[in-house]
PDB file of N, CA and C in Angstrom:
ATOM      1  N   UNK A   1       0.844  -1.166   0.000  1.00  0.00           N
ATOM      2  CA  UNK A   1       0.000   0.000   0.000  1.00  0.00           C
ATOM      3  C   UNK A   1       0.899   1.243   0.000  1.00  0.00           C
ATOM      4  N   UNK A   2       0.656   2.025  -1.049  1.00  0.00           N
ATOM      5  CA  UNK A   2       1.468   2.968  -1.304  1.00  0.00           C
ATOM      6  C   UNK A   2       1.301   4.474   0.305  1.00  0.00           C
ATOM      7  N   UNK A   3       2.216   5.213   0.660  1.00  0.00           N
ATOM      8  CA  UNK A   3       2.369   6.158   1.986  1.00  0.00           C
ATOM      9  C   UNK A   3       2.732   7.367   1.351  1.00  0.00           C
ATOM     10  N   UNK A   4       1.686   7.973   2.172  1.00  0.00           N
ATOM     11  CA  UNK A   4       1.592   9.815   1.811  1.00  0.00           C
ATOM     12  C   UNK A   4       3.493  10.211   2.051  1.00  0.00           C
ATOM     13  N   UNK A   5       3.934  10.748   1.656  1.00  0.00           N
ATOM     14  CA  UNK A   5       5.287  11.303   1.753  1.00  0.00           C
ATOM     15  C   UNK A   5       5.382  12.028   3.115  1.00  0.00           C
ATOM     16  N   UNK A   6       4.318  12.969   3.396  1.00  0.00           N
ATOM     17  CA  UNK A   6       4.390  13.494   4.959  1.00  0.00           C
ATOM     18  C   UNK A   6       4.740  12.276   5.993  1.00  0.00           C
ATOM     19  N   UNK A   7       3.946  11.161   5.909  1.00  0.00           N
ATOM     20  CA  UNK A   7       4.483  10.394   6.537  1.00  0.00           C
ATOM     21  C   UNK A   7       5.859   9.444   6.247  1.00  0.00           C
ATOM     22  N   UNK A   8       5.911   9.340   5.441  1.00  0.00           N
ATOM     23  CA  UNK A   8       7.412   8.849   5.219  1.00  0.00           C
ATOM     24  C   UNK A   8       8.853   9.818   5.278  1.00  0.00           C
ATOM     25  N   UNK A   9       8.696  10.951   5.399  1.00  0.00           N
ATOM     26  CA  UNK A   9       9.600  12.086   6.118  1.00  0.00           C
ATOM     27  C   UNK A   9       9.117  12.061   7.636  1.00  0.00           C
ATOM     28  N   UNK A  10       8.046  11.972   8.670  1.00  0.00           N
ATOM     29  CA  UNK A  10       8.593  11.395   9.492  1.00  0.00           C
ATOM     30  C   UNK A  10       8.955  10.463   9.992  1.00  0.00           C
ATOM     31  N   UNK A  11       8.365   9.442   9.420  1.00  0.00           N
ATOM     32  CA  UNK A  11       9.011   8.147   9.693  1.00  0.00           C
ATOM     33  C   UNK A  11      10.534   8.092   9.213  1.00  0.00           C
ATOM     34  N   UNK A  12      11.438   8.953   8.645  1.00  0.00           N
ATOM     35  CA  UNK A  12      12.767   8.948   8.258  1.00  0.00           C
ATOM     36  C   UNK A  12      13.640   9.815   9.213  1.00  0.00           C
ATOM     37  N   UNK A  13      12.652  11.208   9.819  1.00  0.00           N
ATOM     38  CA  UNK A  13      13.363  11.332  10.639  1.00  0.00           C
ATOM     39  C   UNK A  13      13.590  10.878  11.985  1.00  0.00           C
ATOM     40  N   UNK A  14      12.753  10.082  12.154  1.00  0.00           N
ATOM     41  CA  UNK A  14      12.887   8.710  13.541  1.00  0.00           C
ATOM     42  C   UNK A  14      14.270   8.129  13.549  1.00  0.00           C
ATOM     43  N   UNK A  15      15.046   7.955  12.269  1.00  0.00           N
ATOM     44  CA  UNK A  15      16.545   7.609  11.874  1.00  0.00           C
ATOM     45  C   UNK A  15      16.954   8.752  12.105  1.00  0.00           C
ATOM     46  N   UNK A  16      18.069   8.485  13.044  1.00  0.00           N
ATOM     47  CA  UNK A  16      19.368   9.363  13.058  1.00  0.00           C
ATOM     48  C   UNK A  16      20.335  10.050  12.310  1.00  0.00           C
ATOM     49  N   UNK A  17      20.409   8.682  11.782  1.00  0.00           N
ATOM     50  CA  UNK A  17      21.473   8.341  10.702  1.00  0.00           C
ATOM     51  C   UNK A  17      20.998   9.056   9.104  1.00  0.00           C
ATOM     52  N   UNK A  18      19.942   9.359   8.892  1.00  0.00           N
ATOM     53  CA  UNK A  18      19.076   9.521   7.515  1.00  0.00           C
ATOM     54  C   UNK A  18      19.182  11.024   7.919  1.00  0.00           C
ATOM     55  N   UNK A  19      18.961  11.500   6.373  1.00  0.00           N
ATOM     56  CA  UNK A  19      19.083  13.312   6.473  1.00  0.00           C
ATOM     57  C   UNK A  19      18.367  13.603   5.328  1.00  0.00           C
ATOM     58  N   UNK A  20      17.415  14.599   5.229  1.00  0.00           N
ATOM     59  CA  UNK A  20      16.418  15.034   3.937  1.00  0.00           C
ATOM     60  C   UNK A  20      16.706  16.242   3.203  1.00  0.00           C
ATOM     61  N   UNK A  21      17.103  16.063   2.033  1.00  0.00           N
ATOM     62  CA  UNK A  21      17.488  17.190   1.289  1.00  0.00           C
ATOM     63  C   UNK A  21      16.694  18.343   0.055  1.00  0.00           C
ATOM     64  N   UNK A  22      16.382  19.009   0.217  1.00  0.00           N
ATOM     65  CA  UNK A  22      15.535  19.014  -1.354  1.00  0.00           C
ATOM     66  C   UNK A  22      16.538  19.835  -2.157  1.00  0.00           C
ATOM     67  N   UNK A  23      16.077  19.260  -3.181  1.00  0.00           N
ATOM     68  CA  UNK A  23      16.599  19.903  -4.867  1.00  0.00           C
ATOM     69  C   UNK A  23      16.369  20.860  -5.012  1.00  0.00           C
ATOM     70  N   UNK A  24      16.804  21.815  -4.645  1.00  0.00           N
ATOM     71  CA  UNK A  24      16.128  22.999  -5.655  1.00  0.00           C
ATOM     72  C   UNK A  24      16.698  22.842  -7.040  1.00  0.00           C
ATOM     73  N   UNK A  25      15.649  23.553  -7.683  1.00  0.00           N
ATOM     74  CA  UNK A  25      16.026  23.847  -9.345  1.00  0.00           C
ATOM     75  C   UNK A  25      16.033  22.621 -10.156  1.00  0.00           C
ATOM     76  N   UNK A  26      15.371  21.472  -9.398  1.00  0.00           N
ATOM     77  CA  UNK A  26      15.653  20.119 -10.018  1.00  0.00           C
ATOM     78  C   UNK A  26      14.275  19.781  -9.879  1.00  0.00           C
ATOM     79  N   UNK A  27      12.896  20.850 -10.204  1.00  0.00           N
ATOM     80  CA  UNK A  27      11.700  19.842  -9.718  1.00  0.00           C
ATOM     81  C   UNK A  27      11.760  19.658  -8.441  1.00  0.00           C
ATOM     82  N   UNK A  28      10.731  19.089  -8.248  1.00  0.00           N
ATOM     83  CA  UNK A  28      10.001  18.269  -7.102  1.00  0.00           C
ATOM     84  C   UNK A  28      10.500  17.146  -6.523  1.00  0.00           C
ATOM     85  N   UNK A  29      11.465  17.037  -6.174  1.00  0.00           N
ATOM     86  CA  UNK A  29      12.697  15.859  -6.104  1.00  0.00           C
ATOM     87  C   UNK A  29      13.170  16.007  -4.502  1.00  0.00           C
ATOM     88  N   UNK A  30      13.695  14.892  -3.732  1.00  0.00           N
ATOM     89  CA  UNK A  30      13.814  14.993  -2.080  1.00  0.00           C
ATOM     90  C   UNK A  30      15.007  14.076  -2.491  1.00  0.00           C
ATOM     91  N   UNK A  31      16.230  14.102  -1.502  1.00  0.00           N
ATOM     92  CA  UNK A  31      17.380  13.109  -1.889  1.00  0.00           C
ATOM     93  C   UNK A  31      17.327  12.646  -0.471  1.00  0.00           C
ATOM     94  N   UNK A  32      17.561  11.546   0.109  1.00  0.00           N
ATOM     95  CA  UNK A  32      18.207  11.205   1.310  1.00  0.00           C
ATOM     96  C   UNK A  32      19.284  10.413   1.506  1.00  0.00           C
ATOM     97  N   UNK A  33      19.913  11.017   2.325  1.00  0.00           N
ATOM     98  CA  UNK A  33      21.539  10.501   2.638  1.00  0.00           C
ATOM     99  C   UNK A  33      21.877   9.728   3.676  1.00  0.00           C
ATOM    100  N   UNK A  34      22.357   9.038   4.167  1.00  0.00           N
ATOM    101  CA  UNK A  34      23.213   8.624   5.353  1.00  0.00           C
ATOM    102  C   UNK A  34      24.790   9.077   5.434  1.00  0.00           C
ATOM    103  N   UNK A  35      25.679   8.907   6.524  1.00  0.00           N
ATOM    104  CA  UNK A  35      26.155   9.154   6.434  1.00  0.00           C
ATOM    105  C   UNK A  35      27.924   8.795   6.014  1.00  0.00           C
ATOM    106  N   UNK A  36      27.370   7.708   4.890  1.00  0.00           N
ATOM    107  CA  UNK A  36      27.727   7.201   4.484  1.00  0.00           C
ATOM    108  C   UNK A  36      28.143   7.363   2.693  1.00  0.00           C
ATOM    109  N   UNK A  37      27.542   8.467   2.668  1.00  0.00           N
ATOM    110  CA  UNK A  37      27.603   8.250   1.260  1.00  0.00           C
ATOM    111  C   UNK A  37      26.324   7.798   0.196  1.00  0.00           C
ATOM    112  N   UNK A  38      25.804   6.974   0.884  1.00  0.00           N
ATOM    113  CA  UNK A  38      24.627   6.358   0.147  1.00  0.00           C
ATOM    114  C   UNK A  38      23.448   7.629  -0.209  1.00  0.00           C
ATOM    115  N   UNK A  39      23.054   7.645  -1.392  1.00  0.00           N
ATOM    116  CA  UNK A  39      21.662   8.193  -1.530  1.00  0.00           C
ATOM    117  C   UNK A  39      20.875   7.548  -1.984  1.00  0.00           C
ATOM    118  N   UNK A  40      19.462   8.067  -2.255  1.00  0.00           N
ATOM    119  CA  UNK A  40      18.290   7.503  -2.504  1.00  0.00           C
ATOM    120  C   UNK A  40      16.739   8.502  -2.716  1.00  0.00           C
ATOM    121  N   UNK A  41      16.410   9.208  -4.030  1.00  0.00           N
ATOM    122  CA  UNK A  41      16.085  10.172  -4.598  1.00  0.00           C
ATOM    123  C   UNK A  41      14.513   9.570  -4.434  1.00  0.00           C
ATOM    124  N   UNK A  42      13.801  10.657  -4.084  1.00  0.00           N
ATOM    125  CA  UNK A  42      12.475  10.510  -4.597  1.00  0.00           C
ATOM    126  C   UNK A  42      11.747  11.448  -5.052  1.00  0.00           C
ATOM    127  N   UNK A  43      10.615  11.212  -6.195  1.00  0.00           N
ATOM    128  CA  UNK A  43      10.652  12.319  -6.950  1.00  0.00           C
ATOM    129  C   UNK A  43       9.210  12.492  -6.489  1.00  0.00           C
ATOM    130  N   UNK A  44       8.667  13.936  -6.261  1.00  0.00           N
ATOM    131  CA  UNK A  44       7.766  14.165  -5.730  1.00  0.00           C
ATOM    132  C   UNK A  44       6.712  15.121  -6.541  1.00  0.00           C
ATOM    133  N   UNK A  45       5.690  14.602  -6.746  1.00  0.00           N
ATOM    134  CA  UNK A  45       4.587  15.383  -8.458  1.00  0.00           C
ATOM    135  C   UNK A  45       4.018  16.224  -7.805  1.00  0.00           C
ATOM    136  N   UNK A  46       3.188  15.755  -6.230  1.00  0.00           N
ATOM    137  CA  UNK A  46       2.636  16.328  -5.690  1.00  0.00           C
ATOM    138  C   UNK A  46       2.636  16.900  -4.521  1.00  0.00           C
ATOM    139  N   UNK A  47       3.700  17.141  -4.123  1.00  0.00           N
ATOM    140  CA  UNK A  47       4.249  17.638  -3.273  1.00  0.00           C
ATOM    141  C   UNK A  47       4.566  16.779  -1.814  1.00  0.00           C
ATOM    142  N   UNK A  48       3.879  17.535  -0.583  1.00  0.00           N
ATOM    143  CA  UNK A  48       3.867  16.896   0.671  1.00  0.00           C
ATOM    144  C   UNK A  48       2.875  15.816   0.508  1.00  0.00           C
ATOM    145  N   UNK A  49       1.784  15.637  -0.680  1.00  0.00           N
ATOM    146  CA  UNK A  49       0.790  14.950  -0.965  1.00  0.00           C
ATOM    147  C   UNK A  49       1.071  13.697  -1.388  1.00  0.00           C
ATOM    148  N   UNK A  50       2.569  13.747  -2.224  1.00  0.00           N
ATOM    149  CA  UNK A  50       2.676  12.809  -2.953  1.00  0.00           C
ATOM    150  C   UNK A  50       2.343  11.165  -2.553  1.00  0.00           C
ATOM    151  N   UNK A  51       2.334  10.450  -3.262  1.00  0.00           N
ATOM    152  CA  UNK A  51       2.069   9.385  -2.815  1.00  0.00           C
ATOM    153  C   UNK A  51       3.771   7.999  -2.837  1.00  0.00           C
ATOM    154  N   UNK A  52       3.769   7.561  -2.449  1.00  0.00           N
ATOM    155  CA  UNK A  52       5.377   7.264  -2.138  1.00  0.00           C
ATOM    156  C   UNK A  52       5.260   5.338  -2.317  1.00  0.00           C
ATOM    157  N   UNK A  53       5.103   4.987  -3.223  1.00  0.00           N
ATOM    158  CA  UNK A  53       5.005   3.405  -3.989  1.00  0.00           C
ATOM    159  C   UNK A  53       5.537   2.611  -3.105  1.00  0.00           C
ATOM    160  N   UNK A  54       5.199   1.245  -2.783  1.00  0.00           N
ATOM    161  CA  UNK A  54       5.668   0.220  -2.195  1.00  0.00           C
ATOM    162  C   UNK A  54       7.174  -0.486  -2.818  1.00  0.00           C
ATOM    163  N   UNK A  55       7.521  -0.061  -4.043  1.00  0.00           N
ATOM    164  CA  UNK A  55       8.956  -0.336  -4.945  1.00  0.00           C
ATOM    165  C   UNK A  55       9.784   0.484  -4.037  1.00  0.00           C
ATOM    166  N   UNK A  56       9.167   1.745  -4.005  1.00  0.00           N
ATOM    167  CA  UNK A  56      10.004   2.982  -3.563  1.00  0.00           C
ATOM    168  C   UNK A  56      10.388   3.102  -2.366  1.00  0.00           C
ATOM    169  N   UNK A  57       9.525   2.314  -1.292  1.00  0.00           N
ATOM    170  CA  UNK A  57       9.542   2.166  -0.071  1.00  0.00           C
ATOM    171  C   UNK A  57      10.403   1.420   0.345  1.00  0.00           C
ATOM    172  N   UNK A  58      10.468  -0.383  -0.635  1.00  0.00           N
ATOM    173  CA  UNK A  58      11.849  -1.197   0.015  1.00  0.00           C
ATOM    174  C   UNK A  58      12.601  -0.711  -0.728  1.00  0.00           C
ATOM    175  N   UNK A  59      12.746  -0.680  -1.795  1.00  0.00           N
ATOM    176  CA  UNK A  59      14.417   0.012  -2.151  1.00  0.00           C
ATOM    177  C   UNK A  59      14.927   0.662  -1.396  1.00  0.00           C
ATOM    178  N   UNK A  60      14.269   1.909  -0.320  1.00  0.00           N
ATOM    179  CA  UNK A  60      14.224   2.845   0.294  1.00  0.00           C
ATOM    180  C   UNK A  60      15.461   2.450   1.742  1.00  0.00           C
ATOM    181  N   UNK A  61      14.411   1.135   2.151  1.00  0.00           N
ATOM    182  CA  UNK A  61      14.890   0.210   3.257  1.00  0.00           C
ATOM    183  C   UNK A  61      16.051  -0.465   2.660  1.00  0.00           C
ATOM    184  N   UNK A  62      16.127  -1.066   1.676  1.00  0.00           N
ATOM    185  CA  UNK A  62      17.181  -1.825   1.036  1.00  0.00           C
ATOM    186  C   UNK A  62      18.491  -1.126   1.131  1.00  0.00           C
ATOM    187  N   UNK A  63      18.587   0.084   0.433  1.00  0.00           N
ATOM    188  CA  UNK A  63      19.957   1.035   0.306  1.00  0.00           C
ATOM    189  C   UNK A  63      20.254   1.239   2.052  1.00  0.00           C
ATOM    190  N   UNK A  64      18.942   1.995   2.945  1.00  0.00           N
ATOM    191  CA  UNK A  64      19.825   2.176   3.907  1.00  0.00           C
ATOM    192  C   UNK A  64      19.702   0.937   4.928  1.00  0.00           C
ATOM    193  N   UNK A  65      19.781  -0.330   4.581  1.00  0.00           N
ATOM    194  CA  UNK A  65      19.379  -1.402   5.666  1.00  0.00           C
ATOM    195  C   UNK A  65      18.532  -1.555   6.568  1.00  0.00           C
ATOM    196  N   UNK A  66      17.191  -0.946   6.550  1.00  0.00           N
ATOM    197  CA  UNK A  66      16.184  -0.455   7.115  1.00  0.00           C
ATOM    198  C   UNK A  66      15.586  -1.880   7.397  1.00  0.00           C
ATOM    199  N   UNK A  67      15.203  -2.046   8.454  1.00  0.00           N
ATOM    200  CA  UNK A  67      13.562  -3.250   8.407  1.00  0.00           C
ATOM    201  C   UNK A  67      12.648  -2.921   7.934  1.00  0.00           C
ATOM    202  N   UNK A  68      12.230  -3.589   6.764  1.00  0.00           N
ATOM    203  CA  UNK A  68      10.574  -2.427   6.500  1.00  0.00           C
ATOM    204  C   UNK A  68       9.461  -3.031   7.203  1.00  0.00           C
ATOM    205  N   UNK A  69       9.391  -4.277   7.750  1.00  0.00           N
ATOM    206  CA  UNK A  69       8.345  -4.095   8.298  1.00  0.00           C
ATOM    207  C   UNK A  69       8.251  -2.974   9.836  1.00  0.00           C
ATOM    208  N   UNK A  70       9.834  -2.304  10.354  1.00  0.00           N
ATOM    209  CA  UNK A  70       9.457  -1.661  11.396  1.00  0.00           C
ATOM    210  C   UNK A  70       9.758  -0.289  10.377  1.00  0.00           C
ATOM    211  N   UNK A  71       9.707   0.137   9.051  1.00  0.00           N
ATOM    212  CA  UNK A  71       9.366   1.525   9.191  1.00  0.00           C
ATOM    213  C   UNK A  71       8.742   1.539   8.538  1.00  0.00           C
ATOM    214  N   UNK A  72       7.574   0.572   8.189  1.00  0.00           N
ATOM    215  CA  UNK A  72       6.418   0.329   8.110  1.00  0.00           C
ATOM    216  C   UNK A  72       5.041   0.697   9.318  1.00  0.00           C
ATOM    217  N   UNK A  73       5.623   0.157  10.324  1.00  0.00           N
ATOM    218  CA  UNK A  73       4.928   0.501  11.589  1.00  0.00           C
ATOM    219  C   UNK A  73       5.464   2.566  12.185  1.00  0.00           C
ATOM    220  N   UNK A  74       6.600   2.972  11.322  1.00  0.00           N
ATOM    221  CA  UNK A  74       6.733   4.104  11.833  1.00  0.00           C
ATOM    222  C   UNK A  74       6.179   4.813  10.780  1.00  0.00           C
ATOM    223  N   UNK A  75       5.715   4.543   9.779  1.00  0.00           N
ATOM    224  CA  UNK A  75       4.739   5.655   9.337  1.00  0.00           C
ATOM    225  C   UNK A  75       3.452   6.195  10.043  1.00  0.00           C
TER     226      UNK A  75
END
């Protein structure tokens, strides 16, 4: 089931480790980092509205080693 983006920015900032960036001048676009190097872009049509895909969600978990079923429960 796809998650409003408001909630998946806070459920990201519950991570420490995770940091939210926006693009300017690049569209509607949010990058998040660790501090590691790793990113992981999401592109946003509708703003704080957007809707944020279940692909988009584990990849999300995948890059930063996330459990998704617990930031699943932190949305």
């Amino acid at each position: 089931m796809p998650a409003k983006f408001w909630a998946v920015r806070r459920a990201l900032r519950s991570y420490e480790h995770l940091k939210l960036e926006e693009r300017t001048g690049k569209g509607s676009h949010i990058v998040i980092r660790d501090q590691h190097g790793h990113t992981f872009p999401l592109s946003l049509h509708r703003g704080e509205h957007s809707e944020i895909s279940e692909v988009y969600l584990r990849g999300l978990c995948r890059v930063f080693l996330l459990d998704y079923d617990d930031f699943r429960k932190r949305l």
